[in-house]
Protein backbone atom coordinates (compact mmCIF):
# COMPACT_ATOMS: atom_id res chain seq x y z
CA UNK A 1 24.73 -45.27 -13.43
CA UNK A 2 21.01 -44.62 -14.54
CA UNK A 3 19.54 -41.77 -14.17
CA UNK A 4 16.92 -43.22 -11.75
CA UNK A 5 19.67 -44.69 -9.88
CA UNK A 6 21.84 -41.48 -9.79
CA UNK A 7 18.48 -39.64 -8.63
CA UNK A 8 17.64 -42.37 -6.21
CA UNK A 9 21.39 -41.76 -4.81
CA UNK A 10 21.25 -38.37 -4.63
CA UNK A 11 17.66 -38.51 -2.57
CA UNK A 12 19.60 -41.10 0.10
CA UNK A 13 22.49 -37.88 0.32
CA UNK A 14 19.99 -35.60 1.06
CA UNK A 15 18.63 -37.76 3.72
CA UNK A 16 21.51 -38.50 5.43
CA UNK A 17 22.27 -35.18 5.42
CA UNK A 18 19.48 -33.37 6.65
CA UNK A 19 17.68 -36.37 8.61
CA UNK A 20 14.04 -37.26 8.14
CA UNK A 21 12.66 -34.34 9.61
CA UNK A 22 12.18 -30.75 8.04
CA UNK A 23 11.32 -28.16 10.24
CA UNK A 24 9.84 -25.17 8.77
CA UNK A 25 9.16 -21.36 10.49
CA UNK A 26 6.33 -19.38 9.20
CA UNK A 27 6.94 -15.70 10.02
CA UNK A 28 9.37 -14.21 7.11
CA UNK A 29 10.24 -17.68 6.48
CA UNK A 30 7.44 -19.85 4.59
CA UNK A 31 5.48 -16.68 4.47
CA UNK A 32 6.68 -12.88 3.06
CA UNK A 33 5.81 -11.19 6.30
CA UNK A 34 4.87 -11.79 9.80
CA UNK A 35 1.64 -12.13 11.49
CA UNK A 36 2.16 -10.74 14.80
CA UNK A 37 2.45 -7.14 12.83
CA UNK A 38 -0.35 -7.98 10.49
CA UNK A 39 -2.72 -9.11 13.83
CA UNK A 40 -1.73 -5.49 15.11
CA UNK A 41 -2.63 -3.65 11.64
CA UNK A 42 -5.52 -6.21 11.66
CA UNK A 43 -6.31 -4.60 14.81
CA UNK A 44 -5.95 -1.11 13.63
CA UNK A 45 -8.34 -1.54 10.97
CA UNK A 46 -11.47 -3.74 13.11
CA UNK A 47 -11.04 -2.30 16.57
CA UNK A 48 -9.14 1.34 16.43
CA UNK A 49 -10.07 2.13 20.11
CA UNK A 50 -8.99 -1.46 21.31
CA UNK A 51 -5.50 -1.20 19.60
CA UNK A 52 -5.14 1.59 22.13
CA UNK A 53 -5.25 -1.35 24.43
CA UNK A 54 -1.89 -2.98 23.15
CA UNK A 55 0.95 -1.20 25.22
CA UNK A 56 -1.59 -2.49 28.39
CA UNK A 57 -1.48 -5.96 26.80
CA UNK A 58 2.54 -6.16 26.82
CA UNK A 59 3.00 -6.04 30.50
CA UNK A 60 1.87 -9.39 30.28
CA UNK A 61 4.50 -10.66 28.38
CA UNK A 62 5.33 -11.40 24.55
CA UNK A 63 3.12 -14.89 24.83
CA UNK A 64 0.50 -13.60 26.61
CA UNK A 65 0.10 -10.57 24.46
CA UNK A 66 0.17 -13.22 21.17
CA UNK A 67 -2.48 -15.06 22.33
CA UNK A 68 -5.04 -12.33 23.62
CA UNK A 69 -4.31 -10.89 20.14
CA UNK A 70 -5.06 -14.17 18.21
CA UNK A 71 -8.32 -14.58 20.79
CA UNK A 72 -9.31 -11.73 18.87
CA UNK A 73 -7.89 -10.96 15.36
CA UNK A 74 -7.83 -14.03 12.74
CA UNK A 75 -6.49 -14.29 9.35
CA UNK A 76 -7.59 -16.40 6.20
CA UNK A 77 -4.56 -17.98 4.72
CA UNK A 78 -5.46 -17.68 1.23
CA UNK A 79 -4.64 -13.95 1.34
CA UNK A 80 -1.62 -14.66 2.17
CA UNK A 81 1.84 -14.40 0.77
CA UNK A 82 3.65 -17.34 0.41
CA UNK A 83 7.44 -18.15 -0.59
CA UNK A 84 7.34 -20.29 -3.78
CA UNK A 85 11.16 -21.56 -3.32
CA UNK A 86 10.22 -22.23 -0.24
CA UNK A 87 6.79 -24.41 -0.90
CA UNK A 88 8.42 -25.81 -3.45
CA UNK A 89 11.43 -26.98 -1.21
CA UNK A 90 8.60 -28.54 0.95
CA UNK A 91 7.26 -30.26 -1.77
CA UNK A 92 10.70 -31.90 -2.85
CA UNK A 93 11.29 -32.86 0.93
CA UNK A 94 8.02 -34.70 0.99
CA UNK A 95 8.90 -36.43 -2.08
CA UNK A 96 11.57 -38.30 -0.49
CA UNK A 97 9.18 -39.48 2.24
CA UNK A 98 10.55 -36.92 5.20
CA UNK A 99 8.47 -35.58 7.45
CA UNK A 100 7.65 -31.60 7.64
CA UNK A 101 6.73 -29.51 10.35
CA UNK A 102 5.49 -26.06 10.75
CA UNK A 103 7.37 -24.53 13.82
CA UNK A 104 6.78 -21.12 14.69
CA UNK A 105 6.56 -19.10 17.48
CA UNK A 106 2.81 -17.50 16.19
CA UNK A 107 -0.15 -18.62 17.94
CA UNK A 108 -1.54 -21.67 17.39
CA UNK A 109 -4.43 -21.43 15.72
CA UNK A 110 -3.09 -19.11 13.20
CA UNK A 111 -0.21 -21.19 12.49
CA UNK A 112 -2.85 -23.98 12.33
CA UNK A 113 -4.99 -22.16 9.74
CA UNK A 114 -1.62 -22.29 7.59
CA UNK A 115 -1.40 -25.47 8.01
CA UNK A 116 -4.86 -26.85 7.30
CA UNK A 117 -4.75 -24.77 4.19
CA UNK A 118 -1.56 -25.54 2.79
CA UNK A 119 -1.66 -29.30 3.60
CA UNK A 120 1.68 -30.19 3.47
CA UNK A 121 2.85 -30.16 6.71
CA UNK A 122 2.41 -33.48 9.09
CA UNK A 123 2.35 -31.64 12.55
CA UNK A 124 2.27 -28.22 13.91
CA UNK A 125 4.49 -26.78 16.75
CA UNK A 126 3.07 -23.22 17.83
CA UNK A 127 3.40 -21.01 21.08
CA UNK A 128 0.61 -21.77 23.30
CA UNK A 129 -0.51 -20.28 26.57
CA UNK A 130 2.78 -18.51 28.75
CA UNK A 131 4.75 -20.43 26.00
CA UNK A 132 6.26 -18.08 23.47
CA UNK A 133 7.93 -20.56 21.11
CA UNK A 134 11.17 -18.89 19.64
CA UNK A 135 15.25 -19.29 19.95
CA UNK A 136 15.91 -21.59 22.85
CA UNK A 137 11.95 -22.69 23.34
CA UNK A 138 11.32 -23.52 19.79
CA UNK A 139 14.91 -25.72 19.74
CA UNK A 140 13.72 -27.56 23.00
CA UNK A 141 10.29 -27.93 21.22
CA UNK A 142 12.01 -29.30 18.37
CA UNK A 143 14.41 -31.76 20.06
CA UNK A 144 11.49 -33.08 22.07
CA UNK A 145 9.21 -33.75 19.07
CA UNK A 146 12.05 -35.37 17.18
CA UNK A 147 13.48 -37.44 20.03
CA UNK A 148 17.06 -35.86 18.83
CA UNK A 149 16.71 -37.52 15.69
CA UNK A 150 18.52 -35.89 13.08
CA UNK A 151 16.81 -32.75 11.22
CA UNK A 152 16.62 -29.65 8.93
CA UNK A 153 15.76 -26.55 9.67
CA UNK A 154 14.50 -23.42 7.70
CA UNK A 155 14.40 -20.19 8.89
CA UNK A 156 15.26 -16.60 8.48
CA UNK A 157 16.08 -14.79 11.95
CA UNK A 158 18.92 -14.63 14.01
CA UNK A 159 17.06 -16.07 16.77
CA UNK A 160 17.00 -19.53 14.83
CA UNK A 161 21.07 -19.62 15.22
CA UNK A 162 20.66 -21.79 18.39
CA UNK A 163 18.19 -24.07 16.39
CA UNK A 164 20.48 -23.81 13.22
CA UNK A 165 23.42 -24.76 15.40
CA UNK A 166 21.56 -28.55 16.64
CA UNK A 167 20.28 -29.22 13.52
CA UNK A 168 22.70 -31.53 10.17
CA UNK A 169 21.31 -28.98 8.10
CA UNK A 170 20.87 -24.74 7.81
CA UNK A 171 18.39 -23.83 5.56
CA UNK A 172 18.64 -19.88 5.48
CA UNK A 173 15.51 -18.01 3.95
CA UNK A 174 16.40 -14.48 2.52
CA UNK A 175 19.74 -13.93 5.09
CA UNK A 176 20.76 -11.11 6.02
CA UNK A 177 24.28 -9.80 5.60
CA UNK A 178 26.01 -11.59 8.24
CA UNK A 179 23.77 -14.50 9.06
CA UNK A 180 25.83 -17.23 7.36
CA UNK A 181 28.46 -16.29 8.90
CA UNK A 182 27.49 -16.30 12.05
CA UNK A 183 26.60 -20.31 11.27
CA UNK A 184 30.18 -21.16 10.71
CA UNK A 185 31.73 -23.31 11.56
CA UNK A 186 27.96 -24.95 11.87
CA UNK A 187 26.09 -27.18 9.80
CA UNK A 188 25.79 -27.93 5.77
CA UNK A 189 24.22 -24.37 4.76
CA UNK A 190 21.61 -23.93 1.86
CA UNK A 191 20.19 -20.88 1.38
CA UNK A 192 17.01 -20.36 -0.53
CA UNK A 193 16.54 -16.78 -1.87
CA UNK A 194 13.13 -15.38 -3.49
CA UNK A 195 13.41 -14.85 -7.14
CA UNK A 196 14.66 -11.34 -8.92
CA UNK A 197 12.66 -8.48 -8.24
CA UNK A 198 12.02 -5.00 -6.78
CA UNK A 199 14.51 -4.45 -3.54
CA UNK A 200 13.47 -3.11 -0.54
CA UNK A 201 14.67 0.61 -1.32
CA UNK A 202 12.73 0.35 -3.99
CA UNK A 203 9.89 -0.86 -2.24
CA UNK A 204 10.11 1.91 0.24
CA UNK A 205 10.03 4.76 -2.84
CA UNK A 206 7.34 2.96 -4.65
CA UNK A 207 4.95 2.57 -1.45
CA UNK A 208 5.66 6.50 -1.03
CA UNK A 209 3.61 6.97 -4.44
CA UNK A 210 5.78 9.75 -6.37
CA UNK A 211 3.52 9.35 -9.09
CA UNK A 212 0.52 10.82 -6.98
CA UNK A 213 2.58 13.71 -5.49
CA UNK A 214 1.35 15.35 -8.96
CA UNK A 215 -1.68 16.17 -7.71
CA UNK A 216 0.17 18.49 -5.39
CA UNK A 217 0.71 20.81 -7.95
CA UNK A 218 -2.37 22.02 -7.18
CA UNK A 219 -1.24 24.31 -4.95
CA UNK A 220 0.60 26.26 -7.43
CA UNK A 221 -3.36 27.01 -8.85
CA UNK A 222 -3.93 30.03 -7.22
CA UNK A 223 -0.84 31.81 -7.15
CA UNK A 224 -1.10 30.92 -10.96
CA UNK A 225 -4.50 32.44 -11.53
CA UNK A 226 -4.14 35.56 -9.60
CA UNK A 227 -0.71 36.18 -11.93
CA UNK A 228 1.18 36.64 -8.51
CA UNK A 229 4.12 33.72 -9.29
CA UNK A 230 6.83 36.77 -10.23
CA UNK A 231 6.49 37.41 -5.92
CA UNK A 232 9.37 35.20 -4.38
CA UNK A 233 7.98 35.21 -1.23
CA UNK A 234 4.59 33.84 -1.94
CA UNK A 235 6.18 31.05 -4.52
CA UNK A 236 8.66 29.67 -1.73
CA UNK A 237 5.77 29.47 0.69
CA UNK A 238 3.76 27.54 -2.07
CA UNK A 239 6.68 25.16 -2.97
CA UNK A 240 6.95 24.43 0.90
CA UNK A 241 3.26 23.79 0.97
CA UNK A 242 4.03 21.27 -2.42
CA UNK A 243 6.69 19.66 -0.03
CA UNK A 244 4.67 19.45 3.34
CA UNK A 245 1.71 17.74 1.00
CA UNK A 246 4.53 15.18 -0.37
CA UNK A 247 5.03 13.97 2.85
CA UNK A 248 1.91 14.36 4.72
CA UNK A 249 0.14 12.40 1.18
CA UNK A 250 2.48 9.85 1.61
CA UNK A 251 2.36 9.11 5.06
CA UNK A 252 -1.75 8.72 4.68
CA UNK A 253 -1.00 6.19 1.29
CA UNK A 254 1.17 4.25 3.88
CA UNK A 255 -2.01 3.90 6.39
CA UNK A 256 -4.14 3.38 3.86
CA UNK A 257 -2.56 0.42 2.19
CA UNK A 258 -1.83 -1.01 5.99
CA UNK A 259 -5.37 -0.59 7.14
CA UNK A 260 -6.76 -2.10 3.57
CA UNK A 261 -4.41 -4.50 3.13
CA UNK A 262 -6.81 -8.02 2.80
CA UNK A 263 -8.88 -6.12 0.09
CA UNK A 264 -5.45 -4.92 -1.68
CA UNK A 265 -4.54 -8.53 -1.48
CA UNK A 266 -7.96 -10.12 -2.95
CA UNK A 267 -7.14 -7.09 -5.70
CA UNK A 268 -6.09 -8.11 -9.24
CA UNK A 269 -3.82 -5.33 -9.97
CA UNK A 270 -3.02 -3.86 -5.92
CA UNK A 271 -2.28 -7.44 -4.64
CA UNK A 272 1.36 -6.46 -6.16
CA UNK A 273 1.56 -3.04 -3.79
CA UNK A 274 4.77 -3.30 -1.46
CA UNK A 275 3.35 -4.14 1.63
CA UNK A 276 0.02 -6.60 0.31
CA UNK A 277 3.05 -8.86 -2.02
CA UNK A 278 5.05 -8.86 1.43
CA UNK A 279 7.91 -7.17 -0.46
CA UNK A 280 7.99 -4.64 2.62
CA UNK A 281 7.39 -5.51 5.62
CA UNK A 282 4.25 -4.12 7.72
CA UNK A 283 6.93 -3.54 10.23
CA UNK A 284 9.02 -1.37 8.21
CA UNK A 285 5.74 0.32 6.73
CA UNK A 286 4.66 1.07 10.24
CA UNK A 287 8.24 2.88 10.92
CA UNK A 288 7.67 4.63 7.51
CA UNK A 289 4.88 6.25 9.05
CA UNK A 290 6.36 7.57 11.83
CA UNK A 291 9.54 8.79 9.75
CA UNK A 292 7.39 10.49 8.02
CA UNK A 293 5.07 12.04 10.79
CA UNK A 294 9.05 13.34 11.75
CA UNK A 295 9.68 14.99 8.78
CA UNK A 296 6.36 16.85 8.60
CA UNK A 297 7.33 18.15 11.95
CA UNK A 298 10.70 19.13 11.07
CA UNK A 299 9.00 20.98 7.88
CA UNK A 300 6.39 22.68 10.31
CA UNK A 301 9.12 23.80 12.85
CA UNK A 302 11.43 25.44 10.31
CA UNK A 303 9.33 26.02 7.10
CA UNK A 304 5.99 25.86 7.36
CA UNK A 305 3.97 28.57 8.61
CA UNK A 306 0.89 27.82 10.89
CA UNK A 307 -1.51 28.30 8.79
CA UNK A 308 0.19 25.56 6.12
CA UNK A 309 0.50 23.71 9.40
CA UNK A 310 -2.70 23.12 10.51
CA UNK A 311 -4.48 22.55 7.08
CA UNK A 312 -1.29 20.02 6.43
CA UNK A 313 -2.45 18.65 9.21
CA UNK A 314 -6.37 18.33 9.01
CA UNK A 315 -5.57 16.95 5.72
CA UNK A 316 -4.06 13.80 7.54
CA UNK A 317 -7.41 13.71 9.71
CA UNK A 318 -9.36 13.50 6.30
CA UNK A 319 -7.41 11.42 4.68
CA UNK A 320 -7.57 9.00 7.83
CA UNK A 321 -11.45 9.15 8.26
CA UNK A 322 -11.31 8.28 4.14
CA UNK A 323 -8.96 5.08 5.25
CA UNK A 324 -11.22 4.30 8.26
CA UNK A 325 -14.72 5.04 7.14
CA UNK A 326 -15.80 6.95 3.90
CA UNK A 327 -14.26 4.93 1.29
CA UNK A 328 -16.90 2.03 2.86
CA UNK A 329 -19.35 4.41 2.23
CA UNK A 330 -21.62 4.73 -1.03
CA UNK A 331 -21.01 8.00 -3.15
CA UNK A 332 -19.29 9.53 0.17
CA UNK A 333 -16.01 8.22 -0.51
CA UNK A 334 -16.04 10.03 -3.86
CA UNK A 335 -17.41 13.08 -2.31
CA UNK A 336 -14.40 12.80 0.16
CA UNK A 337 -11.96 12.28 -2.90
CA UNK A 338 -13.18 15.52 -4.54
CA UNK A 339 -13.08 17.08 -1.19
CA UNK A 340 -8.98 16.24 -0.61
CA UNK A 341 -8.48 17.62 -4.35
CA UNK A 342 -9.88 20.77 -3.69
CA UNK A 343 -8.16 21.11 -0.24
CA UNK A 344 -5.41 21.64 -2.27
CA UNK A 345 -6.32 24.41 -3.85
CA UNK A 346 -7.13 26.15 -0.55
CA UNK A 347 -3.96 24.87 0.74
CA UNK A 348 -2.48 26.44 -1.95
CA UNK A 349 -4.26 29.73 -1.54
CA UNK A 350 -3.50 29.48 2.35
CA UNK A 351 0.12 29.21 2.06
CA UNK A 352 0.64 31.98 -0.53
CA UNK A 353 -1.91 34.46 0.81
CA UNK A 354 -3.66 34.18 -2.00
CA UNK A 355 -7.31 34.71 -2.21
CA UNK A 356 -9.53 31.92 -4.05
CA UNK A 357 -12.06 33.17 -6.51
CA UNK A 358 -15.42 30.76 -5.96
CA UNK A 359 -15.16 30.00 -9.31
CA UNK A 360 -12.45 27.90 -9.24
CA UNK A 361 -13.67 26.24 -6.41
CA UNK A 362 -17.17 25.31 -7.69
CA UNK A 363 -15.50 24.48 -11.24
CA UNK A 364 -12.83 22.37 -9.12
CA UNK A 365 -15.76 20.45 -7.15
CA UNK A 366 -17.56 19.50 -10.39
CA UNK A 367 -14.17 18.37 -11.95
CA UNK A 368 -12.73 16.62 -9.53
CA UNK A 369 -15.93 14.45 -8.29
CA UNK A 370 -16.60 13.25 -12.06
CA UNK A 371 -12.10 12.10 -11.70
CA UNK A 372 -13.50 10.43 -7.86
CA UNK A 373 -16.58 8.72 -10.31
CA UNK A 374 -14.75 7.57 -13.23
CA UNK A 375 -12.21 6.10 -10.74
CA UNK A 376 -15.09 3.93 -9.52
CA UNK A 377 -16.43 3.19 -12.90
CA UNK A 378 -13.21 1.78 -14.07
CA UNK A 379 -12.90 -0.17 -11.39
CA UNK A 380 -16.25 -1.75 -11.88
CA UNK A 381 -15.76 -2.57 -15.46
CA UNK A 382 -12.17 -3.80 -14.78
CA UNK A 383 -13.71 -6.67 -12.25
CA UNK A 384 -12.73 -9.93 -13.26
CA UNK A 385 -15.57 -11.92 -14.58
CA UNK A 386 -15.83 -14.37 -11.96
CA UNK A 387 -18.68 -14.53 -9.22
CA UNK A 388 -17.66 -11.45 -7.25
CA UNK A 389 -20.10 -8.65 -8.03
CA UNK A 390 -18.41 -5.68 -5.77
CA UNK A 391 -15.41 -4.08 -5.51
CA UNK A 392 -13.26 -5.64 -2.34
CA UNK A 393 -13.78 -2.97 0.44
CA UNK A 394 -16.36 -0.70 -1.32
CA UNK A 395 -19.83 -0.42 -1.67
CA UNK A 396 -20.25 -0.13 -5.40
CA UNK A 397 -21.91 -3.40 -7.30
CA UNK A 398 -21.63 -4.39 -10.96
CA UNK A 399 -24.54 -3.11 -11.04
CA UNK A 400 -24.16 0.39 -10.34
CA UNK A 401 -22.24 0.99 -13.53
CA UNK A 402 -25.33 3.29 -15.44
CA UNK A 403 -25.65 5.10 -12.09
CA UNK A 404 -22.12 5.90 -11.49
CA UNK A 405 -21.31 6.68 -15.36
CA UNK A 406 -24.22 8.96 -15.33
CA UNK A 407 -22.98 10.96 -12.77
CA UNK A 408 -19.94 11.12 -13.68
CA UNK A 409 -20.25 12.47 -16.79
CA UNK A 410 -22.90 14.92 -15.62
CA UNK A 411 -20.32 16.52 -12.89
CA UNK A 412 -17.94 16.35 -15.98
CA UNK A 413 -20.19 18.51 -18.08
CA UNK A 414 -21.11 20.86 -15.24
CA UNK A 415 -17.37 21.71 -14.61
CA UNK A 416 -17.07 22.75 -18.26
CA UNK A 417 -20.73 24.57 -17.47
CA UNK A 418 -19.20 26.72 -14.58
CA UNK A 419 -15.92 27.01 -16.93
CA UNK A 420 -17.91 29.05 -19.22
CA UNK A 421 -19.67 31.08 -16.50
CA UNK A 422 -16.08 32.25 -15.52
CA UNK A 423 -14.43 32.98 -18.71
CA UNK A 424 -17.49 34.79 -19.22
CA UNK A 425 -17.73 36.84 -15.86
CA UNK A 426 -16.46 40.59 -15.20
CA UNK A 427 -13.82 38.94 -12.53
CA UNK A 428 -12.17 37.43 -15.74
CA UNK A 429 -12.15 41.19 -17.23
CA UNK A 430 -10.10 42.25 -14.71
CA UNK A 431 -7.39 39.76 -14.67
CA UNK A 432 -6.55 39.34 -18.20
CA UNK A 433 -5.38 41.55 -20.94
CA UNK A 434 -6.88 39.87 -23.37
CA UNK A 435 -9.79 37.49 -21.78
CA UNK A 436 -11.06 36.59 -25.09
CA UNK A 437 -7.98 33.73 -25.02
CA UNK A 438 -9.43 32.08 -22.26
CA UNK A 439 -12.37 30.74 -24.41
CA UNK A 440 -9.96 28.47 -25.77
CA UNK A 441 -10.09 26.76 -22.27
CA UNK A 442 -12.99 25.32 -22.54
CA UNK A 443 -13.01 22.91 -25.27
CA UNK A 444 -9.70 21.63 -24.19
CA UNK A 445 -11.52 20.48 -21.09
CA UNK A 446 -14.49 19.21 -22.49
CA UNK A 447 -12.22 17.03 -24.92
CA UNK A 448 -9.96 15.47 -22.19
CA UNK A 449 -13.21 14.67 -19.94
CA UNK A 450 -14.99 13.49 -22.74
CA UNK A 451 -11.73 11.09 -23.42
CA UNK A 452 -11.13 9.92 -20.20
CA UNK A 453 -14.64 8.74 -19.71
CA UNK A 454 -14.49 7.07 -23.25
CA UNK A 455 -11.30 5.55 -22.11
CA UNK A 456 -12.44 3.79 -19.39
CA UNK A 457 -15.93 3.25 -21.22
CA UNK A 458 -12.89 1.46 -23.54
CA UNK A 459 -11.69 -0.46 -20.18
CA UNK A 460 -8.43 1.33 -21.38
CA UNK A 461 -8.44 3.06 -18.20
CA UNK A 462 -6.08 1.97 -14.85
CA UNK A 463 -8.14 2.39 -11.36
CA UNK A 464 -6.84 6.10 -10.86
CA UNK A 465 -7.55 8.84 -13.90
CA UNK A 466 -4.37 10.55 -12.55
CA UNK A 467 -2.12 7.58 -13.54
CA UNK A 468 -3.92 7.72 -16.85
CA UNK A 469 -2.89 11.37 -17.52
CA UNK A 470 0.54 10.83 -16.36
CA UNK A 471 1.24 8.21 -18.25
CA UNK A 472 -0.95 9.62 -21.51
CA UNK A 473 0.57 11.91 -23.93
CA UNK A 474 -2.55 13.63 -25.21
CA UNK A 475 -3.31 14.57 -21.41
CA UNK A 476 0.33 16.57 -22.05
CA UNK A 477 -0.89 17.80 -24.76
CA UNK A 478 -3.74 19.34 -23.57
CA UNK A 479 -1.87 20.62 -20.46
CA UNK A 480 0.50 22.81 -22.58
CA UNK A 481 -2.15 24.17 -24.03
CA UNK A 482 -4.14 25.09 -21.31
CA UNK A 483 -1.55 26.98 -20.06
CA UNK A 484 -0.81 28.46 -23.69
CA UNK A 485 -4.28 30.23 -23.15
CA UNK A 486 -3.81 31.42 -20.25
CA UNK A 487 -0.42 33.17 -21.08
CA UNK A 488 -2.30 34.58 -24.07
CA UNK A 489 -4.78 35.90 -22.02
CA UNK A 490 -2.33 37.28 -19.43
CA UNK A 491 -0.03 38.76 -21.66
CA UNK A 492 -1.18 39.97 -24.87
């Protein structure tokens, strides 16, 4: 047999198969996550005072709650993530003349918007008005629009098993454990399955950020300084303070990456985060959060004391109004950056009774707003040459590169300014055996500022200068002998 012939034979198996129709669902089926969480997120982020609104909204119902949220909240599809195996077993159905339909049980004009965008689909079924189009609903829908011709359906739930059940073939998107079984005896099952990549445990530690719980160490600064780490009781309370930021830093990445997630997704680089590729699930991001607001408490019953407690937890209120408000705001947001770093400090200095020289906190400001300002500038230089001229969700321009260089680098050189007013002031005198060590401080720090700005001058920079150092082995470099100088200084 040719080859034409063969693949003309094949097609005709297919068909008798599965029917002429193919019946597709959108939420975790065609698409990597489901809109009814994103509209509520969606929510979050346009109206915070109206989400309070949503538990009020319920008592009407799951349909009527769906459609007064899609009367408000609408999505463009081209942010979206889409299934590939499953467009491209669209694709191969249309090929062999079958009809496709997008069936899902999200309101119609959002399932619409898929539809017009995608283009492949010949008709749209949708819950409308007190019609909430899932399990038994969507199968009636189905057999009606059909006229019980045979058909194919794709899905992912375990609601679909009534659907699966009517239909000549199961298409199963991403099952889980369980689900195909629960088909048999049934149907001819296929099951499509996204390609090889991260799981969703590894998701969940990767949307956590481990990488940025180094800027916790931070609060290990002033029991450092004041050359109190030998008392066991102060160092405990600090490394408790180190865990408490873990988790309350975490929880506020989680919020932040829910509330920004259109501009993550219209982001070259963050469009890959966990929950903007749809890898986890808003759903299980918004049950992160409150597994995490349960550990903090746990943490402030048992080890925290109040004082950790309460800055712990005014830290969450900052790092929200950044998420809400200030990183929308012009040279605020990088104000509020440097703000959260040195909270850290006095975090640190709070939890281990520990009193912060003003030094260290003026030197710390400086520092830490030219790291908030070179985060912006590399950013800036790192937009793809195309006709977008901002970044997505700020309110920096291409052209504010001189500006925010400028000041960057002049906070930079301050820092190492104030540097040499303390190495040179009497409080160093009193510290240190040997203060004379600590000059060798100072150009450390104006060499690894210096280099990070040329580095992202270089575009050899990533978005966040913290990545850069802990991925960079001269930044290691010039950490061990920072605190060489200081041991001098103490010791000799």
């Amino acid at each position: 047999m040719r080859d034409s012939d063969a693949q003309a034979a094949q097609t005709g198996e297919d068909e008798s198969i599965s029917g002429a129709w193919l019946f597709v669902d959108l939420d975790q089926s065609l698409l990597r996550t489901d809109l009814l969480w994103e509209g509520m997120v969606t929510l979050l982020r346009s109206s915070p005072f109206q989400w309070l609104a949503l538990p009020f909204w319920l008592l009407g119902g799951r349909a009527s709650f769906k459609q007064r949220l899609a009367r408000v909240i609408s999505f463009d599809p081209t942010d979206l993530p889409y299934r590939s195996r499953v467009l491209d077993h669209i694709q191969s159905a249309r090929s062999q003349g079958r009809k496709v339909v997008l069936a899902s049980a999200s309101p119609r004009v959002w399932v619409q918007a898929v539809s017009d965008h995608l283009g492949c689909f010949d008709a749209v079924l949708a819950s409308e008005g007190d019609q909430n189009l899932k399990g038994k609903e969507k199968l009636d829908a189905i057999l009606s629009f059909c006229g019980g011709d045979p058909f194919e359906y794709v899905g992912d739930s375990s609601a679909d098993i009534p659907i699966w059940k009517a239909s000549s073939k199961a298409t199963l998107v991403c099952p889980r454990p369980g689900l195909e079984k629960a088909l048999s005896p049934g149907p001819p099952v296929k099951v499509i399955s996204d390609p090889p990549g991260e799981s969703r445990a590894g998701a969940l530690l990767r949307e956590l950020r481990p990488v940025q719980w180094v800027k916790n160490v931070l609060v290990f600064v002033p029991l450092l300084l004041a050359q109190d780490w030998g008392d066991a009781w102060r160092l405990m309370a600090a490394i408790w303070a180190f865990v408490g930021f873990c988790v309350v830093a975490s929880a506020g990445y989680v919020v932040n990456d829910l509330i920004d997630l259109k501009n993550d997704r219209a982001h070259a680089e963050k469009r890959f985060r966990p929950i903007a590729s749809g890898v986890l699930p808003v759903s299980w991001a918004i049950f992160l959060v409150v597994a995490l607001g349960a550990a903090f408490a746990v943490l402030a019953n048992f080890w925290l004391g109040p004082a950790t407690t309460g800055m712990l937890a005014f830290y969450l209120v900052l790092t929200l109004s950044y998420s809400f408000y200030f990183k929308k705001r012009l040279l605020l947001d990088t104000l509020m950056l440097a703000g959260l770093y040195g909270y850290r400090l006095a975090t640190g200095g709070v939890a281990s009774d520990v009193v912060i020289s003003p030094w260290l906190l003026v030197f710390s400001s400086f520092l830490f707003l030219s790291l908030a300002l070179v985060k912006r500038y590399s950013e800036l230089r790192l937009l793809p040459d195309s006709h977008d001229e901002e970044i997505k969700g700020r309110a920096y321009t291409r052209s504010d590169l001189p500006g925010v260089q400028g000041l960057g680098q002049a906070c930079g050189m301050m820092s190492i300014l104030v540097l040499c007013l303390y190495v040179g002031s009497e409080d160093v005198a009193r510290l240190y055996e040997t203060p004379l060590f600590l000059w060798g401080i100072v150009p450390v720090m104006f060499y690894w500022i210096s280099r990070v700005w040329m580095m992202a001058w270089r575009d050899q920079l990533p978005g966040d200068p913290v990545l850069f150092a802990v991925r960079d082995r001269v930044s290691y470099v010039c950490g061990a002998c920072l605190v060489g100088f200081v041991a001098l200084a103490a010791f000799l």
